[in-house]
Protein backbone atom coordinates (compact mmCIF):
# COMPACT_ATOMS: atom_id res chain seq x y z
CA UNK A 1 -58.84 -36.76 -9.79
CA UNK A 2 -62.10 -35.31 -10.60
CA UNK A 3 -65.73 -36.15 -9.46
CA UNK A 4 -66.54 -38.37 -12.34
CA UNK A 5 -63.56 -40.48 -10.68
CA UNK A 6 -66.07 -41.79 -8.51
CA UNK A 7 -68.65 -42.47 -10.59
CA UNK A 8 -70.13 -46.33 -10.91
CA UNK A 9 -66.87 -47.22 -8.46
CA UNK A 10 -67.59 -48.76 -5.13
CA UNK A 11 -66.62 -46.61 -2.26
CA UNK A 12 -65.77 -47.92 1.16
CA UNK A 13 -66.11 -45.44 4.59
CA UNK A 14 -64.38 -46.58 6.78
CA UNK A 15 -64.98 -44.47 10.04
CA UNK A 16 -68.64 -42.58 9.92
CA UNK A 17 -67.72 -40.93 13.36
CA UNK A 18 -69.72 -38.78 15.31
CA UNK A 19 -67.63 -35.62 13.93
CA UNK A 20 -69.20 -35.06 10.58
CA UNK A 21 -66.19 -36.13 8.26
CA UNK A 22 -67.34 -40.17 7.56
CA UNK A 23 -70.86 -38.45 6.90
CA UNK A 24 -69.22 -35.78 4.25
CA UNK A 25 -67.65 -38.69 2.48
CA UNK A 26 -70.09 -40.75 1.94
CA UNK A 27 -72.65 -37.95 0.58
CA UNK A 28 -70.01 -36.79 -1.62
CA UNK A 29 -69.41 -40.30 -2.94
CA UNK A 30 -73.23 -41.17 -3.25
CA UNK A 31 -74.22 -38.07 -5.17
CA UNK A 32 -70.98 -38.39 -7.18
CA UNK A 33 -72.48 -41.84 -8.83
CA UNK A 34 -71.10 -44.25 -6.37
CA UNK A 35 -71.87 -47.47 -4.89
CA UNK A 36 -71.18 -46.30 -1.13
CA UNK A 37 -70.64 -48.62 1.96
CA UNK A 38 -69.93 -47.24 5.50
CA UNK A 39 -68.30 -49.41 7.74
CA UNK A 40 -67.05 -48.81 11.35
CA UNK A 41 -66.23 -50.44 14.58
CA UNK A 42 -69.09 -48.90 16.54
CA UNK A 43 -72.67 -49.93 16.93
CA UNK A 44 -75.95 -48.22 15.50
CA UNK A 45 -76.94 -46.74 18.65
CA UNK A 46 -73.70 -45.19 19.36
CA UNK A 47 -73.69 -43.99 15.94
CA UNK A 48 -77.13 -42.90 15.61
CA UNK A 49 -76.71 -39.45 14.81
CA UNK A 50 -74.39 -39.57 11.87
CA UNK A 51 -76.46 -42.35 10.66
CA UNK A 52 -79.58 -40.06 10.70
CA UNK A 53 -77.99 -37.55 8.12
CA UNK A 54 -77.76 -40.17 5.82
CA UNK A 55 -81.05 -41.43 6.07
CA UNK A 56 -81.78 -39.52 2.77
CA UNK A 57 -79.94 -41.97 0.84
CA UNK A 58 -81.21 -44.91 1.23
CA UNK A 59 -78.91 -47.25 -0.58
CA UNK A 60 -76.32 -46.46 1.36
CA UNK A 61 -74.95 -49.88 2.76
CA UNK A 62 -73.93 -49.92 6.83
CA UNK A 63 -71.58 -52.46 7.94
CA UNK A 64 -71.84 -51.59 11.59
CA UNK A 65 -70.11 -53.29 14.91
CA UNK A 66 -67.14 -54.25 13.12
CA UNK A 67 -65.03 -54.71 9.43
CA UNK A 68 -65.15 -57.25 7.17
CA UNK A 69 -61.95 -58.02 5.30
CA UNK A 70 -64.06 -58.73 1.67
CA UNK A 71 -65.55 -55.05 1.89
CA UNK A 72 -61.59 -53.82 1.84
CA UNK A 73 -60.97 -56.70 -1.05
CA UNK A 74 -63.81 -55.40 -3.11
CA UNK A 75 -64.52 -51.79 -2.97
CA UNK A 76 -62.77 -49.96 -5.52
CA UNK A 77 -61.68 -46.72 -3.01
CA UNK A 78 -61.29 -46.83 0.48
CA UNK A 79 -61.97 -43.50 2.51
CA UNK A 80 -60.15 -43.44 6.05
CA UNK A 81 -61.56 -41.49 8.71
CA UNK A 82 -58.49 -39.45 10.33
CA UNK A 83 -58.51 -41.20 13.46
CA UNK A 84 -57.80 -44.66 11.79
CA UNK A 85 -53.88 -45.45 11.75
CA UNK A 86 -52.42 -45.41 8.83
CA UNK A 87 -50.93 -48.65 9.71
CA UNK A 88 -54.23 -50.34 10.19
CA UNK A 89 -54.06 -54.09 9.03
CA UNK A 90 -58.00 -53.40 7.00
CA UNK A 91 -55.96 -50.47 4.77
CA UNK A 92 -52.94 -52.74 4.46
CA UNK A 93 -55.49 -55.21 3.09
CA UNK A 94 -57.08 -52.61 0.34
CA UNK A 95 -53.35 -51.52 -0.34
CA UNK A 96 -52.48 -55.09 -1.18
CA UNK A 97 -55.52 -55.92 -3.38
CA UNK A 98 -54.25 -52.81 -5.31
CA UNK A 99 -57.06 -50.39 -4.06
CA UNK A 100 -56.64 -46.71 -3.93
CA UNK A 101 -56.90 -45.56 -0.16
CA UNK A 102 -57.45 -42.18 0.38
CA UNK A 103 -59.27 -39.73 2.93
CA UNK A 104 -61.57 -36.76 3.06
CA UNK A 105 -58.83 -34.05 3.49
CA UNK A 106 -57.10 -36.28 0.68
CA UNK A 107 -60.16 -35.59 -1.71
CA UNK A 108 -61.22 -31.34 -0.91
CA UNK A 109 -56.77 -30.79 -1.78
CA UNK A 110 -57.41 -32.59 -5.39
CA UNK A 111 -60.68 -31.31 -6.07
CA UNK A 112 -60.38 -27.50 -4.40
CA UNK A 113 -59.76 -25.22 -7.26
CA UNK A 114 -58.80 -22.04 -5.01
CA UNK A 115 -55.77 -20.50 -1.94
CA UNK A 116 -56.17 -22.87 0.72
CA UNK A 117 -54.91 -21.32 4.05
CA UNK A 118 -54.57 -24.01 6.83
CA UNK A 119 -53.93 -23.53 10.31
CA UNK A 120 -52.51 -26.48 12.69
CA UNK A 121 -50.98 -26.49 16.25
CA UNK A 122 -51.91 -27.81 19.58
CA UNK A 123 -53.95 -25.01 21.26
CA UNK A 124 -55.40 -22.05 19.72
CA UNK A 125 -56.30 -23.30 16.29
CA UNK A 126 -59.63 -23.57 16.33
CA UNK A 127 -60.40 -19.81 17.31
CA UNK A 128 -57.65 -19.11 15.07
CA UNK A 129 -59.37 -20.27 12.23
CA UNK A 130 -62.67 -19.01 13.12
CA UNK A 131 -60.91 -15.20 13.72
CA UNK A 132 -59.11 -15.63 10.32
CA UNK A 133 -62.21 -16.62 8.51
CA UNK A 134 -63.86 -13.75 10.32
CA UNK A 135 -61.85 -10.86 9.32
CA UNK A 136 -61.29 -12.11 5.81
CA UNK A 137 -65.21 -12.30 5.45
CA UNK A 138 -66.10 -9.16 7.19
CA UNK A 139 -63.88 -7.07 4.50
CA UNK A 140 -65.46 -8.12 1.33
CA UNK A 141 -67.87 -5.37 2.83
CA UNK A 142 -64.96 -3.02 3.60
CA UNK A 143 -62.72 -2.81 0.97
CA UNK A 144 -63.89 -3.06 -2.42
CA UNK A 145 -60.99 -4.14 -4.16
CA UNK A 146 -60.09 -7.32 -1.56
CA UNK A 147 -58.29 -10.05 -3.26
CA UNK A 148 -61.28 -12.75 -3.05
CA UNK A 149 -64.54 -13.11 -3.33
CA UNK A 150 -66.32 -15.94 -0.44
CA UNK A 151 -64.15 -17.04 2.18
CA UNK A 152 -65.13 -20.55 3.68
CA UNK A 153 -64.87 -21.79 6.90
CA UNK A 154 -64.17 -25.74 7.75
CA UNK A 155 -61.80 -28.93 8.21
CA UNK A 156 -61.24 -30.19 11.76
CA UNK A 157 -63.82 -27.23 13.55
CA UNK A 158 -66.77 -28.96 14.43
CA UNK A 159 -69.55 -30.26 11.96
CA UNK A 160 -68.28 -28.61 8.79
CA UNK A 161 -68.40 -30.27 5.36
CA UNK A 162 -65.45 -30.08 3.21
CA UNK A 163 -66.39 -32.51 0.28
CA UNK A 164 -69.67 -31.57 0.07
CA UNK A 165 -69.11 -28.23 -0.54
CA UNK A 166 -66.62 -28.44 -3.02
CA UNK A 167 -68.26 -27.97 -6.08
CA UNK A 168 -69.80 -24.54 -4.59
CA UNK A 169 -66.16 -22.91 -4.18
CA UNK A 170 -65.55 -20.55 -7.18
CA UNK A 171 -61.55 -19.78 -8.64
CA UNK A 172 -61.47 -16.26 -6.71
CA UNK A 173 -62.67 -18.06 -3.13
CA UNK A 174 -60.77 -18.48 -0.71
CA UNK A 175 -61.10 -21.84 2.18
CA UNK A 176 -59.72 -21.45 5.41
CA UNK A 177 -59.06 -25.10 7.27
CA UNK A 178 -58.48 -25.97 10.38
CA UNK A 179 -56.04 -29.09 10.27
CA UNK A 180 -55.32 -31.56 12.84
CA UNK A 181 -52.01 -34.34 12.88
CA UNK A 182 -54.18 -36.78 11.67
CA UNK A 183 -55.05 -34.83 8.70
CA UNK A 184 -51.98 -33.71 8.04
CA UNK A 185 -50.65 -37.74 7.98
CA UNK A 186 -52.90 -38.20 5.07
CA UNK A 187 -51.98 -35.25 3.30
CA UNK A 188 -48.56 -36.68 3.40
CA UNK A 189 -49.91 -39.41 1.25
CA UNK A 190 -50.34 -37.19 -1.33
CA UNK A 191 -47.65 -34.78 -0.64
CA UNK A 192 -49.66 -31.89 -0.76
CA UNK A 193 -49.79 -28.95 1.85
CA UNK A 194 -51.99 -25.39 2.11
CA UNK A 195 -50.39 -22.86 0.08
CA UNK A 196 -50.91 -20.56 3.35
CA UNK A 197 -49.60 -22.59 6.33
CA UNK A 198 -50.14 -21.21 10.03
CA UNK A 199 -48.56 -23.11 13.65
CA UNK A 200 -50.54 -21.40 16.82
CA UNK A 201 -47.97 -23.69 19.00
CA UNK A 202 -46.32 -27.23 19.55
CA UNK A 203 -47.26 -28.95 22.63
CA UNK A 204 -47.35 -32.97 23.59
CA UNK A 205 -50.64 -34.30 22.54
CA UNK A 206 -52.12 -37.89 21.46
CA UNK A 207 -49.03 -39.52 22.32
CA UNK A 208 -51.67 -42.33 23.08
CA UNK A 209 -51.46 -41.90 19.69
CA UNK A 210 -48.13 -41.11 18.37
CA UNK A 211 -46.17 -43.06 21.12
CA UNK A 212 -43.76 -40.09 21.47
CA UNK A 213 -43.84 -36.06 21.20
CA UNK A 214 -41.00 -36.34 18.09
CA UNK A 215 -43.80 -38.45 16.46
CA UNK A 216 -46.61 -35.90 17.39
CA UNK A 217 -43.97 -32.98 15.84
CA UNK A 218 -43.20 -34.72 12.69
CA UNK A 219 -46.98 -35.04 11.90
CA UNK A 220 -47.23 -31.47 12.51
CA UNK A 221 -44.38 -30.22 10.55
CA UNK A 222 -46.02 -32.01 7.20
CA UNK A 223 -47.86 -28.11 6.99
CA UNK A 224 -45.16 -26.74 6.16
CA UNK A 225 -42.44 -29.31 4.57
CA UNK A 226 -45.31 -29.97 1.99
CA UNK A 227 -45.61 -26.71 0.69
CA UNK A 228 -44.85 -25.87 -2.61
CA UNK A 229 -45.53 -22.23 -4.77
CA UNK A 230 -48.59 -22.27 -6.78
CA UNK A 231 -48.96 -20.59 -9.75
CA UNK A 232 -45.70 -18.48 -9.73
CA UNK A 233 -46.05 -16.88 -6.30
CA UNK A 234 -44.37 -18.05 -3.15
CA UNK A 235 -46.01 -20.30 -0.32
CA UNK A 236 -46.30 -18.44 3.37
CA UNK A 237 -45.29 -19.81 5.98
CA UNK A 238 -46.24 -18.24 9.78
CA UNK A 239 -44.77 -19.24 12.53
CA UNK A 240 -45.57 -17.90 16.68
CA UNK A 241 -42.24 -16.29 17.85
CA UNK A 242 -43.21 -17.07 21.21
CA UNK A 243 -43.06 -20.99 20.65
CA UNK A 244 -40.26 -23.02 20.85
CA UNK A 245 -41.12 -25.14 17.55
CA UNK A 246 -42.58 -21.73 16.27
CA UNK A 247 -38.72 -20.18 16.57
CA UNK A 248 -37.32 -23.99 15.53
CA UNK A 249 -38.87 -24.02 12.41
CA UNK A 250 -38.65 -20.27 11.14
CA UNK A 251 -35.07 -21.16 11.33
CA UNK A 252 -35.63 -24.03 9.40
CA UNK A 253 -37.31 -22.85 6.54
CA UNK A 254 -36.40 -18.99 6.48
CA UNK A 255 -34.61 -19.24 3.63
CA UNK A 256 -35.92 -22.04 1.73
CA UNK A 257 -36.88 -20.90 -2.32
CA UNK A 258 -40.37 -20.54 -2.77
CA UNK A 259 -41.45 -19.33 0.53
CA UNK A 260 -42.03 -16.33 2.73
CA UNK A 261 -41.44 -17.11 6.34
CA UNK A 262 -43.73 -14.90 8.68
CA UNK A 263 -43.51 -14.78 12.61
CA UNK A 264 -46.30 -13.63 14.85
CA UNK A 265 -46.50 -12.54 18.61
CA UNK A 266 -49.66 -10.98 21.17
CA UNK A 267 -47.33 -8.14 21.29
CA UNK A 268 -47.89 -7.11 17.75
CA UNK A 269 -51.73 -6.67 18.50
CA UNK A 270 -52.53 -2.67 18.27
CA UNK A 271 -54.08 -1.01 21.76
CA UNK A 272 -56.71 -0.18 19.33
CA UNK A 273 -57.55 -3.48 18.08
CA UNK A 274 -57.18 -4.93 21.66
CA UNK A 275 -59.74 -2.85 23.28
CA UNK A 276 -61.81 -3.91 20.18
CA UNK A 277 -61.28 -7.82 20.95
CA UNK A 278 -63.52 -9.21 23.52
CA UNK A 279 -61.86 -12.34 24.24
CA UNK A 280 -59.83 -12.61 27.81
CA UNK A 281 -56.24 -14.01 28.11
CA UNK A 282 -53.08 -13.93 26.46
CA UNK A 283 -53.71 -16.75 24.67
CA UNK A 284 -56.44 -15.52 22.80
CA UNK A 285 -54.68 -12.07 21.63
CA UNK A 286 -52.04 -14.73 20.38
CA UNK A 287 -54.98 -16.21 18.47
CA UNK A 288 -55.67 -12.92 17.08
CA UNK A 289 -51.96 -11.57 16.00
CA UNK A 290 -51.81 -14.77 14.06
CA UNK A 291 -55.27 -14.53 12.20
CA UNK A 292 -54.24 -10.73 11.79
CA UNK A 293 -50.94 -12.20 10.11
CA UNK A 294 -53.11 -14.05 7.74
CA UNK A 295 -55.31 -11.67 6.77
CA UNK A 296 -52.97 -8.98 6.08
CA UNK A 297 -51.51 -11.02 3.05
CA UNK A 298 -54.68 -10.57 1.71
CA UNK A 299 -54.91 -6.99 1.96
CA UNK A 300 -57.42 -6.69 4.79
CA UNK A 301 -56.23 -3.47 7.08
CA UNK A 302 -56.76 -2.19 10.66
CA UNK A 303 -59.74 -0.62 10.01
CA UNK A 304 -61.54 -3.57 8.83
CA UNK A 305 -60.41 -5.23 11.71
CA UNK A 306 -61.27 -2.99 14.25
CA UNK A 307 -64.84 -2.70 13.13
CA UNK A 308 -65.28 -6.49 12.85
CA UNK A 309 -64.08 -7.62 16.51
CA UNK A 310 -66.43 -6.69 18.53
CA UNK A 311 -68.68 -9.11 17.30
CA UNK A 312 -66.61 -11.91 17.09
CA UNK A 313 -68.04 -14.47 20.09
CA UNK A 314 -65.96 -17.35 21.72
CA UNK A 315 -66.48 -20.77 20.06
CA UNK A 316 -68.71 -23.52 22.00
CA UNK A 317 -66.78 -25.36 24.25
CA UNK A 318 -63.50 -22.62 23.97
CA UNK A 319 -63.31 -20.36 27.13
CA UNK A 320 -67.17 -20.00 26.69
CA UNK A 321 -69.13 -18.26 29.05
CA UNK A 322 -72.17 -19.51 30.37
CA UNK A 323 -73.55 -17.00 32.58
CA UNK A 324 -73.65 -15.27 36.54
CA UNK A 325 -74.81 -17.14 39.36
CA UNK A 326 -74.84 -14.98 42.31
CA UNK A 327 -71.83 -13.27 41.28
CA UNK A 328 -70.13 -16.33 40.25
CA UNK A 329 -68.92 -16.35 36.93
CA UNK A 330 -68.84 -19.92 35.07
CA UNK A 331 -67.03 -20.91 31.95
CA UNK A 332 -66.89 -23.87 29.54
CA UNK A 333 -63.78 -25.02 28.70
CA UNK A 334 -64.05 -28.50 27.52
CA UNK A 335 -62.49 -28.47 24.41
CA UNK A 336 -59.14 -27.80 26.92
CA UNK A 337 -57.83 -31.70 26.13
CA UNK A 338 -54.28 -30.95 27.10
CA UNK A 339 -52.55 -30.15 29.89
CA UNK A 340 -51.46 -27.09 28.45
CA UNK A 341 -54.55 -26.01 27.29
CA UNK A 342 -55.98 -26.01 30.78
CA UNK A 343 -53.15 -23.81 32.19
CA UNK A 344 -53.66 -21.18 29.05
CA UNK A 345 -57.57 -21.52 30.32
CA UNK A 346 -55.73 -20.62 34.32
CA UNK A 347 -53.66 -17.47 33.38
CA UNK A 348 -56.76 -15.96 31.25
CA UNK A 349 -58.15 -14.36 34.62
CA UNK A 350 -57.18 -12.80 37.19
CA UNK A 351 -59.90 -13.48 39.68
CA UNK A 352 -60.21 -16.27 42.31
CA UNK A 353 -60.03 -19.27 40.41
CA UNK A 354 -61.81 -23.29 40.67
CA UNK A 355 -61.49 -25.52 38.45
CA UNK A 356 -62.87 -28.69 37.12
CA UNK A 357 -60.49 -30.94 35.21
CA UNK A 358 -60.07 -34.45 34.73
CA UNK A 359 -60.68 -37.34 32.11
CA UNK A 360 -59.64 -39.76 29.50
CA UNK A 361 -55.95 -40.48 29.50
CA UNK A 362 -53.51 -39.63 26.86
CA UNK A 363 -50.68 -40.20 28.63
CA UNK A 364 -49.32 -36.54 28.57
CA UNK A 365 -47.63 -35.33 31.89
CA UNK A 366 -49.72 -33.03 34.45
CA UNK A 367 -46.47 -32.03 36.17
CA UNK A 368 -46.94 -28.33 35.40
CA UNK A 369 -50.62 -28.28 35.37
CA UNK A 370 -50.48 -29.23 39.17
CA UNK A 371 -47.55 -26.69 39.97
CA UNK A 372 -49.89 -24.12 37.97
CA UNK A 373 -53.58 -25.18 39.86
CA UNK A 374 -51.61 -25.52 43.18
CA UNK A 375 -50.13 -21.65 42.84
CA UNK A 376 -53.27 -20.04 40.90
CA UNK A 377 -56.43 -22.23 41.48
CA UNK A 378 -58.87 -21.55 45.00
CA UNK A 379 -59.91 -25.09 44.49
CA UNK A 380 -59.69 -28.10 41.67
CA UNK A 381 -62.46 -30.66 41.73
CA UNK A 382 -61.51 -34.04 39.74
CA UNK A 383 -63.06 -35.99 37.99
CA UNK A 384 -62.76 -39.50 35.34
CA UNK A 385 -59.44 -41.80 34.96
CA UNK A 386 -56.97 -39.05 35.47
CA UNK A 387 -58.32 -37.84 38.56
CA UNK A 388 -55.81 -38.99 41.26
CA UNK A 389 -52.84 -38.44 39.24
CA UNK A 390 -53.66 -34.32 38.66
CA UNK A 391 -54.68 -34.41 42.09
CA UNK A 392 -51.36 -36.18 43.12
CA UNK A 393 -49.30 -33.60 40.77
CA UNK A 394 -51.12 -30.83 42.85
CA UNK A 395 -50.53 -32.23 46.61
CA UNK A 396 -46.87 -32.53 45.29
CA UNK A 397 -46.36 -28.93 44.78
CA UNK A 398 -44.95 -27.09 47.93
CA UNK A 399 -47.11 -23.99 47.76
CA UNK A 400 -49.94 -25.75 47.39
CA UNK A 401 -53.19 -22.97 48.03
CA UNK A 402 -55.62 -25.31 46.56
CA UNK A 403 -58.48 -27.18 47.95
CA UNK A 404 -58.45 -30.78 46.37
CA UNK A 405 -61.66 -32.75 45.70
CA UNK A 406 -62.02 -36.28 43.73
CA UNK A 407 -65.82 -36.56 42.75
CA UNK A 408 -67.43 -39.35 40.57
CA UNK A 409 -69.11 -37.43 38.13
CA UNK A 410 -69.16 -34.02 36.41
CA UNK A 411 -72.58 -33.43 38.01
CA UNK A 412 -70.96 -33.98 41.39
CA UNK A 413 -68.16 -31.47 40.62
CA UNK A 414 -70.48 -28.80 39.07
CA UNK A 415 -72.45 -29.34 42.70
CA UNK A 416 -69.13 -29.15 44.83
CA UNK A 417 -67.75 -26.17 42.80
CA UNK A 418 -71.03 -24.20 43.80
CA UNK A 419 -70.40 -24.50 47.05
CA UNK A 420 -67.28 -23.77 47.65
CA UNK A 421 -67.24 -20.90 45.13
CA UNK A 422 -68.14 -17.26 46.57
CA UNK A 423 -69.35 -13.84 44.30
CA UNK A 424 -66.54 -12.57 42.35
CA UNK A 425 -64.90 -16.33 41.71
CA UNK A 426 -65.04 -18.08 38.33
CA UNK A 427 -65.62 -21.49 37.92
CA UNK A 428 -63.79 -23.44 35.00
CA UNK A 429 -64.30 -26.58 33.13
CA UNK A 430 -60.93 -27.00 31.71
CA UNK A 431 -60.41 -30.85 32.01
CA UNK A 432 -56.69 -30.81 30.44
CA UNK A 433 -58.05 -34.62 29.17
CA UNK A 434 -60.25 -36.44 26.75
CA UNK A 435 -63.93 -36.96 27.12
CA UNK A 436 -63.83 -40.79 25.90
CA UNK A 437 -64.31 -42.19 29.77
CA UNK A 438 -67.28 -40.45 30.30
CA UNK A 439 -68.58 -38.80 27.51
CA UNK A 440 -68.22 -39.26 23.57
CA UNK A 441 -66.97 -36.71 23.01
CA UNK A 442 -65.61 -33.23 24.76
CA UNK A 443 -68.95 -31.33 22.39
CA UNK A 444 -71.52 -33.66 25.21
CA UNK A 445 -69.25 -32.75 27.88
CA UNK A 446 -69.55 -29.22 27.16
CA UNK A 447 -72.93 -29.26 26.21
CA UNK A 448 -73.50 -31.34 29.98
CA UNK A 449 -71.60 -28.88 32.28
CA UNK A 450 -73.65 -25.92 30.32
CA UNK A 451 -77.02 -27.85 31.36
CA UNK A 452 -75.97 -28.44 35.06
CA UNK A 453 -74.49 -25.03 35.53
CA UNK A 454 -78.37 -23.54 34.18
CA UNK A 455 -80.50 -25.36 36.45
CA UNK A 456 -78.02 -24.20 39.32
CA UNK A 457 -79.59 -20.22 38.62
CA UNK A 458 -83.04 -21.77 37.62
């Protein structure tokens, strides 16, 4: 496949999103020569800022509000957002008029001409792919005889391009991608993997989804049963000692031909470089020993490192902090949409702790997320559908030390949390949910509790 595959073909989106990736696609697919149709189940309004980035090109078609069956019988390729099933009865339809159905992640591992490092997992990846692309970047200016030459950032973090930047990657690049389940799904399709391959951790997730964690796993596990060596030199393959699926699958694939297996821990993280990282919690130096792990195949050393940390800042949305509000310190935690994720977002301080939490339902357990706010947390304030069953994992806990409030909204619980926090506390949004009951996404949330929390010092 090449870009001239596209041209004078009819290309169906299916999926714009609010995320970026339906808006990638259909760019790429316009300025490759295409006709391009986008359709998707939501309406213009809810839509409306996707929709604005394509305003540029105007003859892009929008079937909006729902699908019609003779877009899927005549378009010529079909590009699936991730979050469609690959079961869905529209693809089955393209599949059985003999049209190709592909996807966005699909496209970049044809086209890409260059080392693809991807990192996948439940928590951690995102600021593991942001640290990796961080110290690979910073020592182009350190070393001079680095392996590379630009190192780009993107997949599943946020409102990055993949497609659209293709044509601007060079041979001696390097991409760094963060990679969700989804993604990984498709790339089954294709039977392609990254020829670097990276698991933070394996934890349930979308098993709204995935129906059950084996599912979830096997999704997961395509990052590394896909990968083949490229050009004569093994694939790498890094695994976190201190996860379960981490240990499984080093086991697994330790000795496989073609492959160096690679395990990580926090413990391997230097005093020096610690003092030099200014992220709190274990979880985060975790982060860090695997981007270190990374990097280090690619000849980046300590020194690099060192010099490079201290200006590394938390992603939006990832253990953020907002600010001090008479000596309360407040942090935004919303991309925390698992239960675990909230409890890594817990044992990152050590100070008096309330938190807010609460929100769409996945149907993931909050068992030990109650044991852990009942034992650690001052307070937990609740809010959205999952509300009374945290709280009721909480209240079930024997040592329970913490004060537990059901509100209605997020400004409610921002309002309740500064009250009943005192100087020296820290206040957490770490819902340990989805946003979809309240918000469209956990970037509003985030964006929300930063607002409220402001006008509180204002």
């Amino acid at each position: 496949m090449d870009r001239e595959f596209f041209h004078g073909k009819t290309v169906l989106v299916m999926g714009l999103g609010r995320f970026g990736g339906g808006v990638d696609a259909a760019e790429f697919a316009y300025k490759a020569g295409a006709k391009v149709i986008v359709t998707d189940l939501a309406s213009a309004r809810q839509l409306n800022d996707s929709i604005k980035k394509l305003e540029k090109f105007p003859d892009i078609e929008f079937h909006l509000g729902s699908h019609d069956p003779a877009d899927f019988e005549q378009a010529d390729i079909v590009i699936a957002n991730p979050a469609v099933l690959p079961d869905n009865k529209f693809l089955e339809l393209a599949r059985r008029h003999n049209k190709l159905v592909t996807s966005q992640i699909n496209i970049f591992f044809e086209l890409c001409p260059v080392t693809i490092i991807g990192i996948t997992g439940a928590n951690g990846k995102s600021t593991t792919t942001a640290l990796t692309a961080h110290l690979l970047e910073n020592a182009r200016y350190e070393i001079r005889d680095t392996r590379y030459e630009q190192v780009w950032l993107s997949g599943n973090i946020g409102d990055r391009p993949l497609l659209t930047i293709v044509d601007r990657i060079s041979p001696d690049d390097l991409v760094v991608l963060e990679i969700s389940s989804f993604q990984l799904e498709q790339l089954a399709q294709i039977q392609r993997a990254p020829k670097v391959s990276l698991l933070t951790n394996l934890m349930p997730n979308h098993l709204d989804r995935y129906g059950t964690f084996a599912a979830y796993c096997a999704a997961k596990e395509n990052i590394f049963r896909l990968q083949k060596p490229d050009k004569g030199s093994p694939a790498a393959s890094i695994f976190n000692a201190e996860d379960a699926f981490g240990v499984k699958w080093f086991e697994k694939y330790k000795n496989d031909a073609g492959r160096v297996c690679i395990r990580f821990s926090a413990d391997d993280v230097t005093e020096k470089i610690h003092k030099a990282f200014p992220l709190p919690g274990r979880a985060n130096l975790s982060n860090l020993a695997a981007a270190i792990t990374i990097a280090r195949q690619f000849g980046v050393d300590d020194g690099s490192i060192i010099k490079c940390l201290p200006e590394f800042k938390a992603l939006p949305h990832r253990l953020e902090f907002i600010g001090q509000i008479r000596g309360v310190r407040w942090f935004n935690d919303s991309k925390a949409t698992t239960p675990e994720s909230a409890i890594v977002a817990l044992e990152a301080f050590e100070q008096p702790r309330l938190i807010i939490a609460g929100g769409y339902d996945k149907h993931l357990p909050f068992e030990r997320l109650g044991e852990k706010i009942a034992k650690n947390a001052r307070a937990a304030i609740l809010i959205g559908r999952t509300a009374s069953k945290i709280a009721a994992a909480i209240t079930a806990c024997p040592e329970n030390k913490a004060k537990v409030s059901v509100v209605g909204s997020l400004a409610e619980a921002v309002r309740l949390a500064d009250k009943l926090a005192v100087s020296g506390d820290v206040v957490l949004l770490s819902p340990a949910c989805a946003s979809y009951d309240m918000f469209e996404n956990f970037q509003q949330r985030g964006r929300e509790f930063c607002r409220l929390v402001r006008e509180l010092g204002a």
